[in-house]
C-alpha atoms as a PDB file:
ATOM      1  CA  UNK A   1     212.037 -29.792  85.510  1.00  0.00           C
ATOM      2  CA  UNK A   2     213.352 -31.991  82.492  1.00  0.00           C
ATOM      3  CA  UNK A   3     216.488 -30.348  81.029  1.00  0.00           C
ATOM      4  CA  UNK A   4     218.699 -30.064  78.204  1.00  0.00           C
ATOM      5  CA  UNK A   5     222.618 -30.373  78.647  1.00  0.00           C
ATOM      6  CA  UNK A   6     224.450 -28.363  76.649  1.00  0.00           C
ATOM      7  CA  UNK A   7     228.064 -28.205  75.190  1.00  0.00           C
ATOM      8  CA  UNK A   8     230.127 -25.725  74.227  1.00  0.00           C
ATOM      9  CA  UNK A   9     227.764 -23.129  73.443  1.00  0.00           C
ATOM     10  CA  UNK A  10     224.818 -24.153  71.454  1.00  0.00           C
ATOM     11  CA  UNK A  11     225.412 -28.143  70.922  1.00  0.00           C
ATOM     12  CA  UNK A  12     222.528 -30.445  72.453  1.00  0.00           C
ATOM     13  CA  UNK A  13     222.800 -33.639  73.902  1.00  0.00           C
ATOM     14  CA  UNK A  14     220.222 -35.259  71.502  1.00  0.00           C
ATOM     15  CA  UNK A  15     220.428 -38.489  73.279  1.00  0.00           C
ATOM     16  CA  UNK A  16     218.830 -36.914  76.310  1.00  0.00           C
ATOM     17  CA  UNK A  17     216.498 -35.162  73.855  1.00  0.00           C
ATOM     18  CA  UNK A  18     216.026 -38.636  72.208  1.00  0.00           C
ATOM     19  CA  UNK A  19     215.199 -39.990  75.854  1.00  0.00           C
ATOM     20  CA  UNK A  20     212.977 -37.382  77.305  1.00  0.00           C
ATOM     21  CA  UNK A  21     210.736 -37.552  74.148  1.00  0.00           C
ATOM     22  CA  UNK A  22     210.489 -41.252  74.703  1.00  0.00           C
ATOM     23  CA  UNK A  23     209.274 -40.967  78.039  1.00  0.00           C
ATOM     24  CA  UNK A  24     206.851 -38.331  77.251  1.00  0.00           C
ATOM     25  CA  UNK A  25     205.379 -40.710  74.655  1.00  0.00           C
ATOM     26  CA  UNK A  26     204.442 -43.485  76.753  1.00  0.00           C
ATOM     27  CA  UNK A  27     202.697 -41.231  79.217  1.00  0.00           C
ATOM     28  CA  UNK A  28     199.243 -42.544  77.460  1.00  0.00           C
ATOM     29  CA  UNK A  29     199.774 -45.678  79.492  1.00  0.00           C
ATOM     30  CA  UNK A  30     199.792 -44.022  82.408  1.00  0.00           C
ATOM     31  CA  UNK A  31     202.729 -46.017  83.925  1.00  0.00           C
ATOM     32  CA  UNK A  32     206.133 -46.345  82.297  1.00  0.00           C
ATOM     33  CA  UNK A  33     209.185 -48.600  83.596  1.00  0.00           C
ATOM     34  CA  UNK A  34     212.522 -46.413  83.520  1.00  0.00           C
ATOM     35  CA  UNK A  35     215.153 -49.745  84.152  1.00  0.00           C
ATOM     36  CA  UNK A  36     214.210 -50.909  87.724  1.00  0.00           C
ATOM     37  CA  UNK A  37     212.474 -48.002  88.890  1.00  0.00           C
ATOM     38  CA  UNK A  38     208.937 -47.523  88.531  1.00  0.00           C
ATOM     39  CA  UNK A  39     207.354 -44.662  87.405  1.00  0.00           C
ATOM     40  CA  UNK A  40     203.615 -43.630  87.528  1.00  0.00           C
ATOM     41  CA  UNK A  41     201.960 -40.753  85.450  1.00  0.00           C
ATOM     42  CA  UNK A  42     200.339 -38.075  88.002  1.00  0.00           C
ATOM     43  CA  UNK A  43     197.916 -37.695  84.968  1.00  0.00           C
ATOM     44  CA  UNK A  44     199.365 -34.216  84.011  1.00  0.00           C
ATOM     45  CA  UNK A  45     201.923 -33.515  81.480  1.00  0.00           C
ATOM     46  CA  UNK A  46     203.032 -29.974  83.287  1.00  0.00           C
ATOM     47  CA  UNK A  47     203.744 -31.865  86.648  1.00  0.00           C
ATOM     48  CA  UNK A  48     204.969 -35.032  84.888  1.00  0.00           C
ATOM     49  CA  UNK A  49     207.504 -33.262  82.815  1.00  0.00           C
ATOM     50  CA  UNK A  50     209.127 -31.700  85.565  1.00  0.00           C
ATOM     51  CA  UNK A  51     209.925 -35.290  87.689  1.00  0.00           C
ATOM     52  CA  UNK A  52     213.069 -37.116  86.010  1.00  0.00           C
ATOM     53  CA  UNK A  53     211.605 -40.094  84.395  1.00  0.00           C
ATOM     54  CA  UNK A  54     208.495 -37.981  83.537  1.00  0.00           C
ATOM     55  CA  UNK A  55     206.202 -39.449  86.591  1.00  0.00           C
ATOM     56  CA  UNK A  56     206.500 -40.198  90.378  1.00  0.00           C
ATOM     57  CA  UNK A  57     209.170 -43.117  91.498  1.00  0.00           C
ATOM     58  CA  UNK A  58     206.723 -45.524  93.269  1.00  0.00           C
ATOM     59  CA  UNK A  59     210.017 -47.089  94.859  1.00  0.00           C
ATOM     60  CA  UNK A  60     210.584 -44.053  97.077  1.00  0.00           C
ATOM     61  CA  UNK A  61     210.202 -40.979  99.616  1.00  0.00           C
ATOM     62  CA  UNK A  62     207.859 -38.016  98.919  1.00  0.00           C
ATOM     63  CA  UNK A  63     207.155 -35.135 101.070  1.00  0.00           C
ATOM     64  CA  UNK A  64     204.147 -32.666 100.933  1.00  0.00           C
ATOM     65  CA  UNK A  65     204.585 -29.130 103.249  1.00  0.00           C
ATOM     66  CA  UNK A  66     201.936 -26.587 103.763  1.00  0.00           C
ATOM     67  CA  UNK A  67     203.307 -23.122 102.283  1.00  0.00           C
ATOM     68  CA  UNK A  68     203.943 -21.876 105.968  1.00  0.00           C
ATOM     69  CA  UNK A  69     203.521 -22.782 109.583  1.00  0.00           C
ATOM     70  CA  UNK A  70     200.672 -21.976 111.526  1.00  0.00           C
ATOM     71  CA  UNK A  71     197.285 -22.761 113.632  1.00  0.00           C
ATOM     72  CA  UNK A  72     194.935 -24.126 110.374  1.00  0.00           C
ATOM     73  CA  UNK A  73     191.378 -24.055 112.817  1.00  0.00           C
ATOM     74  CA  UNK A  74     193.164 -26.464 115.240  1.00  0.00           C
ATOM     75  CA  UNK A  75     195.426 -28.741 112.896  1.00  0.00           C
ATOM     76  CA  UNK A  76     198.860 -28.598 112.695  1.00  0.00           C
ATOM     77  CA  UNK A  77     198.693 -28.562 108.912  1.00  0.00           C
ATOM     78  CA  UNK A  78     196.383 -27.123 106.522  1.00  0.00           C
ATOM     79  CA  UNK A  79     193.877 -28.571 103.903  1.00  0.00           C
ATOM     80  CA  UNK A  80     195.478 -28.050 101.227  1.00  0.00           C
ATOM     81  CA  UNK A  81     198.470 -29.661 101.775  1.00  0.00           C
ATOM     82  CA  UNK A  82     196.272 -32.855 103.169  1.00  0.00           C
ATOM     83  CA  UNK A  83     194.402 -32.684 100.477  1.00  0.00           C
ATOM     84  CA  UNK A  84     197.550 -33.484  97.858  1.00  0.00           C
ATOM     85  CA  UNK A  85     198.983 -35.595 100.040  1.00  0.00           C
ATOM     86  CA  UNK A  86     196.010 -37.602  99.591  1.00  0.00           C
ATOM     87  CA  UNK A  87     196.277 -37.391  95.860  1.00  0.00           C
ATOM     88  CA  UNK A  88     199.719 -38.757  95.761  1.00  0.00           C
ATOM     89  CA  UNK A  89     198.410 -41.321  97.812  1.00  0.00           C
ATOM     90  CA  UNK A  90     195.524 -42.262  95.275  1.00  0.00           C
ATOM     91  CA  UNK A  91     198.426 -41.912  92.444  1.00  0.00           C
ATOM     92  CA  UNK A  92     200.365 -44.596  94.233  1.00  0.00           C
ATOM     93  CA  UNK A  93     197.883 -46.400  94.344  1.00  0.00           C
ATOM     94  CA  UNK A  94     196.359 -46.769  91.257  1.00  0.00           C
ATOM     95  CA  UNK A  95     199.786 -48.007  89.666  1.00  0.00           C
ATOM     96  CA  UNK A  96     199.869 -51.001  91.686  1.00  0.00           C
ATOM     97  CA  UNK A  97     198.043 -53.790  94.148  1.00  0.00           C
ATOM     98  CA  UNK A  98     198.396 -53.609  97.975  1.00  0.00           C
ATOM     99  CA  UNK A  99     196.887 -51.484 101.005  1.00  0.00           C
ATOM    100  CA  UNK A 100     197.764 -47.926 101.923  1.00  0.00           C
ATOM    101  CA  UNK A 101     198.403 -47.151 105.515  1.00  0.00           C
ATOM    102  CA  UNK A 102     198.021 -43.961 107.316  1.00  0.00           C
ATOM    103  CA  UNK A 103     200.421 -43.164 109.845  1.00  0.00           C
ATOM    104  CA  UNK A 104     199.767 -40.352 112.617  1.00  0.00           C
ATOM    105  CA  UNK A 105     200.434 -38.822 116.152  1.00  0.00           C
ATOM    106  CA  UNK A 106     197.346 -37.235 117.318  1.00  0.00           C
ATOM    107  CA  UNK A 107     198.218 -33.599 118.543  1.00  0.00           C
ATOM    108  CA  UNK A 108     195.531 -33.341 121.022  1.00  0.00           C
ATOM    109  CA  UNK A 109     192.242 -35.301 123.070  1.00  0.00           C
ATOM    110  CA  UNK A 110     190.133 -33.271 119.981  1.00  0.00           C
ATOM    111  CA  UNK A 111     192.300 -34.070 117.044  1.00  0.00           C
ATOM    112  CA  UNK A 112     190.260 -35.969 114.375  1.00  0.00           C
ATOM    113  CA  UNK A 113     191.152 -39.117 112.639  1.00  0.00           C
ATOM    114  CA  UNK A 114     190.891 -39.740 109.070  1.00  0.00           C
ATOM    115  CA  UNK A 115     187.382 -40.297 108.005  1.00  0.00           C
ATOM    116  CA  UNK A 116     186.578 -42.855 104.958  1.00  0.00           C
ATOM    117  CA  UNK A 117     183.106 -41.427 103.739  1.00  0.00           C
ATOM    118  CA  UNK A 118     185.448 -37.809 103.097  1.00  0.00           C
ATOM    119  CA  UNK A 119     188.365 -39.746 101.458  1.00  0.00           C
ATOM    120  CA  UNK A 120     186.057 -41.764  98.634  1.00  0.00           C
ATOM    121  CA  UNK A 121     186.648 -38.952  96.041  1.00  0.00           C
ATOM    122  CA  UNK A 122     190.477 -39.158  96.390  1.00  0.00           C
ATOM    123  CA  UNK A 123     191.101 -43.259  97.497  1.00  0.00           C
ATOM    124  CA  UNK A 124     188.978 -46.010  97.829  1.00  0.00           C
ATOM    125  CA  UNK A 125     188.792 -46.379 101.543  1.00  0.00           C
ATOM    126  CA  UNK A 126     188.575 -49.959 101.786  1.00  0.00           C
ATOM    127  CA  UNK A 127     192.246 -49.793 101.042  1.00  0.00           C
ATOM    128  CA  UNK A 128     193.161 -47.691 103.892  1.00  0.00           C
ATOM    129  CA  UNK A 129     194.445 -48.941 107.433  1.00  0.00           C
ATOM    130  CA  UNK A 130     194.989 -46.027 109.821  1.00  0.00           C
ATOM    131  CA  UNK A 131     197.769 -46.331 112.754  1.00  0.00           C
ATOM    132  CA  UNK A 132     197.389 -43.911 115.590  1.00  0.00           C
ATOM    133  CA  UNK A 133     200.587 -43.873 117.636  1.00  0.00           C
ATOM    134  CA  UNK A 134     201.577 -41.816 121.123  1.00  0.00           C
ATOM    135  CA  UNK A 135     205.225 -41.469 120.704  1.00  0.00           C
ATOM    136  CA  UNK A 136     207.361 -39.486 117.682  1.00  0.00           C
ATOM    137  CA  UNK A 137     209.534 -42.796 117.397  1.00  0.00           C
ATOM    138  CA  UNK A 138     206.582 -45.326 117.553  1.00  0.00           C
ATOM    139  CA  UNK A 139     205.373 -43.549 114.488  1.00  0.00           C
ATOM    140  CA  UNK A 140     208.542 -43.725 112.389  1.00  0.00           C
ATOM    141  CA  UNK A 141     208.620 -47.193 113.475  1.00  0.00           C
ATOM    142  CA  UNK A 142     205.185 -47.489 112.112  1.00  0.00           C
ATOM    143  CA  UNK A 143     205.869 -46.054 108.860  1.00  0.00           C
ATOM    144  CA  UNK A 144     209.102 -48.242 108.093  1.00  0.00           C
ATOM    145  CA  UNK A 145     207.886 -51.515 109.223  1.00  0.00           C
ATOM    146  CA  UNK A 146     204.543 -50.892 106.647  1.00  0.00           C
ATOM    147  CA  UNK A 147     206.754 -50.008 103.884  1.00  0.00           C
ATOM    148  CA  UNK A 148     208.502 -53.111 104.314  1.00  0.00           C
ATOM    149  CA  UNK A 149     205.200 -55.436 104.620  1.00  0.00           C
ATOM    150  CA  UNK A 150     204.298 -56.933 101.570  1.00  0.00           C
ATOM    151  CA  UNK A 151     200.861 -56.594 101.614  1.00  0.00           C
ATOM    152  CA  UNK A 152     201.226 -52.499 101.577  1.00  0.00           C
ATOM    153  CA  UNK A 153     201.436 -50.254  98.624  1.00  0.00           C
ATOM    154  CA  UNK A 154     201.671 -46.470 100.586  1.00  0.00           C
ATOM    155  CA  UNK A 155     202.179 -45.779 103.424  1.00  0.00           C
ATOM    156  CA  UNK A 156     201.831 -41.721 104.303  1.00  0.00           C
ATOM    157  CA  UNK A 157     202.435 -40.322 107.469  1.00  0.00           C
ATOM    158  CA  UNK A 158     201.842 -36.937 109.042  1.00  0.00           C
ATOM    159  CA  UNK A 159     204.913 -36.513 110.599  1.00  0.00           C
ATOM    160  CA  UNK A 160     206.120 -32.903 113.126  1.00  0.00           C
ATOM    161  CA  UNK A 161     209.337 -33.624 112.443  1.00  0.00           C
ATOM    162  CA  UNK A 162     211.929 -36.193 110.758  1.00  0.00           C
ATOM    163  CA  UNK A 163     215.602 -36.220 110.655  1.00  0.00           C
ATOM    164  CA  UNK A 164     218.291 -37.345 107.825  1.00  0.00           C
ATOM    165  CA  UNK A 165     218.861 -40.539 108.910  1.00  0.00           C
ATOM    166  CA  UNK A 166     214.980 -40.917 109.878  1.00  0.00           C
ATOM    167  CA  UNK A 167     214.229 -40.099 106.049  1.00  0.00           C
ATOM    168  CA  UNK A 168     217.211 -42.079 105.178  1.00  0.00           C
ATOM    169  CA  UNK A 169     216.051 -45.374 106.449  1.00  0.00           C
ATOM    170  CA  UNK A 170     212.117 -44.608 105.257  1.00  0.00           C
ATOM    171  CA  UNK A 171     213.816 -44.190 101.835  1.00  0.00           C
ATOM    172  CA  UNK A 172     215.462 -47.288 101.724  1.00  0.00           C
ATOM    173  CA  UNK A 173     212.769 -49.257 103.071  1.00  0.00           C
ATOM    174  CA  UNK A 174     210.472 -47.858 100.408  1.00  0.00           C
ATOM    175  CA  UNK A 175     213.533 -48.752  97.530  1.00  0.00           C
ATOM    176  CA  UNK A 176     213.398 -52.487  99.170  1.00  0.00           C
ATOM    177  CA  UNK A 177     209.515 -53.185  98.722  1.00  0.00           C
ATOM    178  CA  UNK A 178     208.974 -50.824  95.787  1.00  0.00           C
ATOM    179  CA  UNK A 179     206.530 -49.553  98.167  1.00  0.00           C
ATOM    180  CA  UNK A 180     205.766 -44.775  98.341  1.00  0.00           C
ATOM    181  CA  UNK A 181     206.514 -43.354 101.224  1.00  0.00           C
ATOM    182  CA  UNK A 182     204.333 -39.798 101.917  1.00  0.00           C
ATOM    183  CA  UNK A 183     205.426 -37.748 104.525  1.00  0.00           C
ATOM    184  CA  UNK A 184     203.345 -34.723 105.455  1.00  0.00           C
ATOM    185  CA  UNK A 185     204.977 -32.303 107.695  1.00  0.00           C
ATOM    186  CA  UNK A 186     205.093 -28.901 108.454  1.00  0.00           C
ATOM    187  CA  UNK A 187     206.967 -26.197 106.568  1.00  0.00           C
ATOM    188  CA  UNK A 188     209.732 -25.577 108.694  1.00  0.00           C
ATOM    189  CA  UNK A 189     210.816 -28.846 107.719  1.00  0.00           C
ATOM    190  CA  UNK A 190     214.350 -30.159 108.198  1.00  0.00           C
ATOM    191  CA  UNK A 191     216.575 -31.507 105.654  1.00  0.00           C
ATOM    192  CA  UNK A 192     215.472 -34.736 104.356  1.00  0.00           C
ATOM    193  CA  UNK A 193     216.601 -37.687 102.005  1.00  0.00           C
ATOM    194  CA  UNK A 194     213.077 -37.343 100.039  1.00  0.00           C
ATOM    195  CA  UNK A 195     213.431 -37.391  95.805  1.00  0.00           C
ATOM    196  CA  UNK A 196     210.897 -34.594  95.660  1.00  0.00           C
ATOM    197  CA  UNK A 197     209.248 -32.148  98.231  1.00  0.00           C
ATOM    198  CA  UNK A 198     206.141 -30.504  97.092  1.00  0.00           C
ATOM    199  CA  UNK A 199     204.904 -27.199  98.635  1.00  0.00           C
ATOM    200  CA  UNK A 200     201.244 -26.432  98.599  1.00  0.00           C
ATOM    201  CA  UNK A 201     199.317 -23.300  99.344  1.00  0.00           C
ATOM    202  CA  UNK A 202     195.472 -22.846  99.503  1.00  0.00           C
ATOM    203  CA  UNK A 203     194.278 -20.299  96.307  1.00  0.00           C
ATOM    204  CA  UNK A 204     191.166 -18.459  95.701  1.00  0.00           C
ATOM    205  CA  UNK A 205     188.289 -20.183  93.880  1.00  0.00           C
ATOM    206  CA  UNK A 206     186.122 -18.997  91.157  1.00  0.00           C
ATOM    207  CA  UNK A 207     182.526 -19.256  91.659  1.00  0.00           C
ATOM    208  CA  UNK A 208     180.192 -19.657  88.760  1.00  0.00           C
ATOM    209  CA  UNK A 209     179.363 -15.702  87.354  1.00  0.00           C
ATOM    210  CA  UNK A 210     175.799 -14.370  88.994  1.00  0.00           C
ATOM    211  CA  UNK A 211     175.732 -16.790  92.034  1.00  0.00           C
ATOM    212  CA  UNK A 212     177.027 -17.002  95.581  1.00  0.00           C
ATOM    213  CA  UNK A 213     178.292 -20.546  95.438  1.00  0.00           C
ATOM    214  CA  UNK A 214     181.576 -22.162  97.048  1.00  0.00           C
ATOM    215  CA  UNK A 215     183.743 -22.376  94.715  1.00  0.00           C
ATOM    216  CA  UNK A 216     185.647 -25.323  93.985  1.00  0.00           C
ATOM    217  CA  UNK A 217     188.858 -25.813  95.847  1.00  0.00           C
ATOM    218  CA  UNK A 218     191.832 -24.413  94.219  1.00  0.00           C
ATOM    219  CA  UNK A 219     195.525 -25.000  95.544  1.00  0.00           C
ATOM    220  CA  UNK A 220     198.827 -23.435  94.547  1.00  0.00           C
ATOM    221  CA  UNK A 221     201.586 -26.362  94.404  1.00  0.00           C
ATOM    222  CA  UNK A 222     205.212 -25.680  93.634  1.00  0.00           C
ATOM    223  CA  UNK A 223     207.636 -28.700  93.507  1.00  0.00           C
ATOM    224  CA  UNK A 224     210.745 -26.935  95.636  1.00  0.00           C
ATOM    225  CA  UNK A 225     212.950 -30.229  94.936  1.00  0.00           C
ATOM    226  CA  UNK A 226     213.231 -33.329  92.565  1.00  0.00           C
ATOM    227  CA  UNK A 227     216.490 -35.447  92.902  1.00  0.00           C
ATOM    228  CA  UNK A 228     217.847 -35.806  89.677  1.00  0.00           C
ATOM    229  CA  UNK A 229     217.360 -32.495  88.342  1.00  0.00           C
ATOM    230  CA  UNK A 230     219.688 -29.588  88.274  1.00  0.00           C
ATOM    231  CA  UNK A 231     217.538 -27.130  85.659  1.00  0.00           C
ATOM    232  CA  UNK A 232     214.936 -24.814  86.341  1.00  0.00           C
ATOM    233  CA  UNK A 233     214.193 -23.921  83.163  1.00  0.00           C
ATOM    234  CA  UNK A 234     210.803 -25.849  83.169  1.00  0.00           C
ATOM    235  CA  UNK A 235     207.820 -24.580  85.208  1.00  0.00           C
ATOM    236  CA  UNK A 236     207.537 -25.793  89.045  1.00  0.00           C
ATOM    237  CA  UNK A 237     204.726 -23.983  90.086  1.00  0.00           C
ATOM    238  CA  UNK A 238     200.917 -24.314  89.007  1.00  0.00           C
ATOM    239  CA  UNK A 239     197.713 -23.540  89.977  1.00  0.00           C
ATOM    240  CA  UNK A 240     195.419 -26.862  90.732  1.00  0.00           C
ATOM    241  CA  UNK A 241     192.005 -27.274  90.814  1.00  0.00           C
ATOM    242  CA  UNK A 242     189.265 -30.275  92.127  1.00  0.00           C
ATOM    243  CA  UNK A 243     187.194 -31.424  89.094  1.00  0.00           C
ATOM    244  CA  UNK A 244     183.798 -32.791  90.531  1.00  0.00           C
ATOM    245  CA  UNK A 245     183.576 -34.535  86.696  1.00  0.00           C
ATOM    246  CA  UNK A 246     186.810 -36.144  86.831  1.00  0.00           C
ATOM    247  CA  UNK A 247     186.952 -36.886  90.216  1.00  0.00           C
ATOM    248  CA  UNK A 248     190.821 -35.693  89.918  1.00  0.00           C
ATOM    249  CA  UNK A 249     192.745 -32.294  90.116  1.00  0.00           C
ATOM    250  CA  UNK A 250     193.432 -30.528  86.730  1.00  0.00           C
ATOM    251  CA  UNK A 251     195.222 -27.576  85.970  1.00  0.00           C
ATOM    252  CA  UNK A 252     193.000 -24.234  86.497  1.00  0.00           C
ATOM    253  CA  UNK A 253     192.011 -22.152  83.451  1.00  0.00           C
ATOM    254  CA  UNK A 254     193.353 -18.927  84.314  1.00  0.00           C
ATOM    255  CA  UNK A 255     194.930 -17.496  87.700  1.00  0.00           C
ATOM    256  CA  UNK A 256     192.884 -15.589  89.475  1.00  0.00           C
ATOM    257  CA  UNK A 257     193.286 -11.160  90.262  1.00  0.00           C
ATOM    258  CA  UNK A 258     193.839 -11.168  93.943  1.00  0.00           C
ATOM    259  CA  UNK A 259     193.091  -7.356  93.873  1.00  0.00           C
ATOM    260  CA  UNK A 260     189.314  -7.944  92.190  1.00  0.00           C
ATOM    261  CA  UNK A 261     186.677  -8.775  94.553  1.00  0.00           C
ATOM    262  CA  UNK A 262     186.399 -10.166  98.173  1.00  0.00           C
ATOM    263  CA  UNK A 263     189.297 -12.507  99.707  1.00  0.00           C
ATOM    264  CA  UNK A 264     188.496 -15.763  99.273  1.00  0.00           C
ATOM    265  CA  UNK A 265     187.974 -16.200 103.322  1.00  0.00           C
ATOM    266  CA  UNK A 266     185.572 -13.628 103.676  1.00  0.00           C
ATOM    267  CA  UNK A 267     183.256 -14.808 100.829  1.00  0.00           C
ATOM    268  CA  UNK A 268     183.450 -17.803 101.843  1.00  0.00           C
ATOM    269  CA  UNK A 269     182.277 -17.390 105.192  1.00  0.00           C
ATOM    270  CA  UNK A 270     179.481 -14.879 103.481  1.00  0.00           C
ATOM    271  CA  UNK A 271     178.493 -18.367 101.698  1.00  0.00           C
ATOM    272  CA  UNK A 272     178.693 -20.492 104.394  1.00  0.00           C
ATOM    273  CA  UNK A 273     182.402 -21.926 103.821  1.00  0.00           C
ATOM    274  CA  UNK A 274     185.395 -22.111 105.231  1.00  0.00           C
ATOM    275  CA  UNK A 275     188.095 -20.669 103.579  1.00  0.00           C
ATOM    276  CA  UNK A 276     189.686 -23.725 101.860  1.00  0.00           C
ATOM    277  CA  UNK A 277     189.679 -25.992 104.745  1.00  0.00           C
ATOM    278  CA  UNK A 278     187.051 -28.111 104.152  1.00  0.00           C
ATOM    279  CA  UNK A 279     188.779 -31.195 102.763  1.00  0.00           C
ATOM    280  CA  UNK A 280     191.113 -31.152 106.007  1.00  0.00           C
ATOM    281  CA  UNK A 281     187.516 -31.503 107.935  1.00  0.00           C
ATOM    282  CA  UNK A 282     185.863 -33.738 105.810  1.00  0.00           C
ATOM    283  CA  UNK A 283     188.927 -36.255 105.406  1.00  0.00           C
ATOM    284  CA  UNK A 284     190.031 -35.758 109.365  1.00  0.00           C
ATOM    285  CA  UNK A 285     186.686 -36.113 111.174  1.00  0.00           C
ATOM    286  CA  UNK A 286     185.347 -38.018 114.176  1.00  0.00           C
ATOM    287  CA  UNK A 287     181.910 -38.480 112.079  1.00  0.00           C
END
């Protein structure tokens, strides 16, 4: 959410002007350097433009909540919000060497782990080590000690809950290995010493016109916070989509009618889907 300062009326401060067109320039790179902190393209000018530096910090704390709390078929968070999670992961990940880890508390005896063969569309798997911990404070321990190990790139960690001074000291030890910190937790989530916190809904799909196909996954993400800026004048919210081409998320076409046609959750299960979830079953499965 890139803004403009202005002065006394209708002045401009061209050198932030000057600066914010610079940045967006060197987004064909797909990384850009902004002084010490390093910045990596998320591959979309919309989202890019509205991070400060035009890009994600690699050298910091990111958090990912579902749009609301509740029971998503057993898990304590939803698909969709796994499922970008994930793709900040692979974004991380791509802008520099090093292993990602995968930090979690299982909720139950039947809570599935992270499953490689339903990650290879979003990360290579043979860059992921998964830690499964019993206590709350063996997995923050977890998560700081890996973002302070040379050797790792990511770390993301599904996470109930997380204080200040938890998210404090998972910031800093991201800033001291220029190592990401992902922290997926619930919506009702406390306040926190991330740089951005995205929000991310499930969306209906559009299947292809005539047939009864599953549509491909569509998500509704809204950046709710970005240190750095204090405008809103440039979009936050947008309407993602999985491109089996690409391999990536792109922006959708067109929003979809919600008042046209079946809910998503009931054609789906007329098709033999799930309502959304299936990346939170394919990536989080006992095989």
């Amino acid at each position: 959410m890139g803004h403009i300062a202005r002065h006394g009326g209708n002045s401009t401060n061209l050198g932030q002007l000057r600066e914010r067109i610079s940045v967006l320039e060197q987004h064909a790179a797909g990384k850009i350097s902004s002084g010490s902190a390093e910045i990596v393209s998320l591959g979309l000018l919309q989202l890019d433009s509205a991070l400060p530096g035009g890009g994600l910090k690699l050298a910091g704390l990111h958090e990912v909540i579902p749009a609301n709390d509740g029971n998503f078929y057993g898990f304590a968070i939803g698909g969709a919000a796994t499922g970008f999670a994930a793709w900040l992961l692979k974004k991380s990940l791509s802008a520099r060497p090093g292993m990602a880890l995968w930090c979690r508390r299982p909720a139950g005896r039947f809570d599935p782990q992270p499953y490689g063969p339903g990650l290879t569309q979003w990360l290579d798997p043979t860059r992921l080590l998964v830690i499964e911990t019993r206590e709350h404070s063996d997995l923050l321990w977890a998560m700081e000690e890996g973002l302070r190990c040379k050797g790792i790139a990511a770390v993301l960690g599904e996470i109930g809950s997380a204080d200040l001074t938890a998210t404090r000291r998972l910031l800093l030890a991201a800033e001291s290995n220029s190592s990401t910190a992902i922290l997926l937790r619930p919506a009702a989530a406390t306040s926190s010493a991330a740089l951005t916190r995205w929000q991310v809904a499930s969306a209906p799909g559009r299947s292809t016109e005539g047939l009864r196909d599953i549509a491909a996954a569509r998500w509704r993400v809204e950046l709710r916070r970005a240190r750095g800026v204090v405008s809103n004048q440039t979009q936050s919210n947008w309407l993602m989509e999985w491109n089996d081409e690409t391999g990536d998320l792109a922006l959708a076409s067109s929003p979809l009618d919600r008042s046209v046609g079946a809910p998503r959750r009931a054609v789906a299960r007329e098709t033999g889907g799930d309502g959304g979830f299936g990346f939170r079953r394919a990536a989080l499965s006992v095989g």
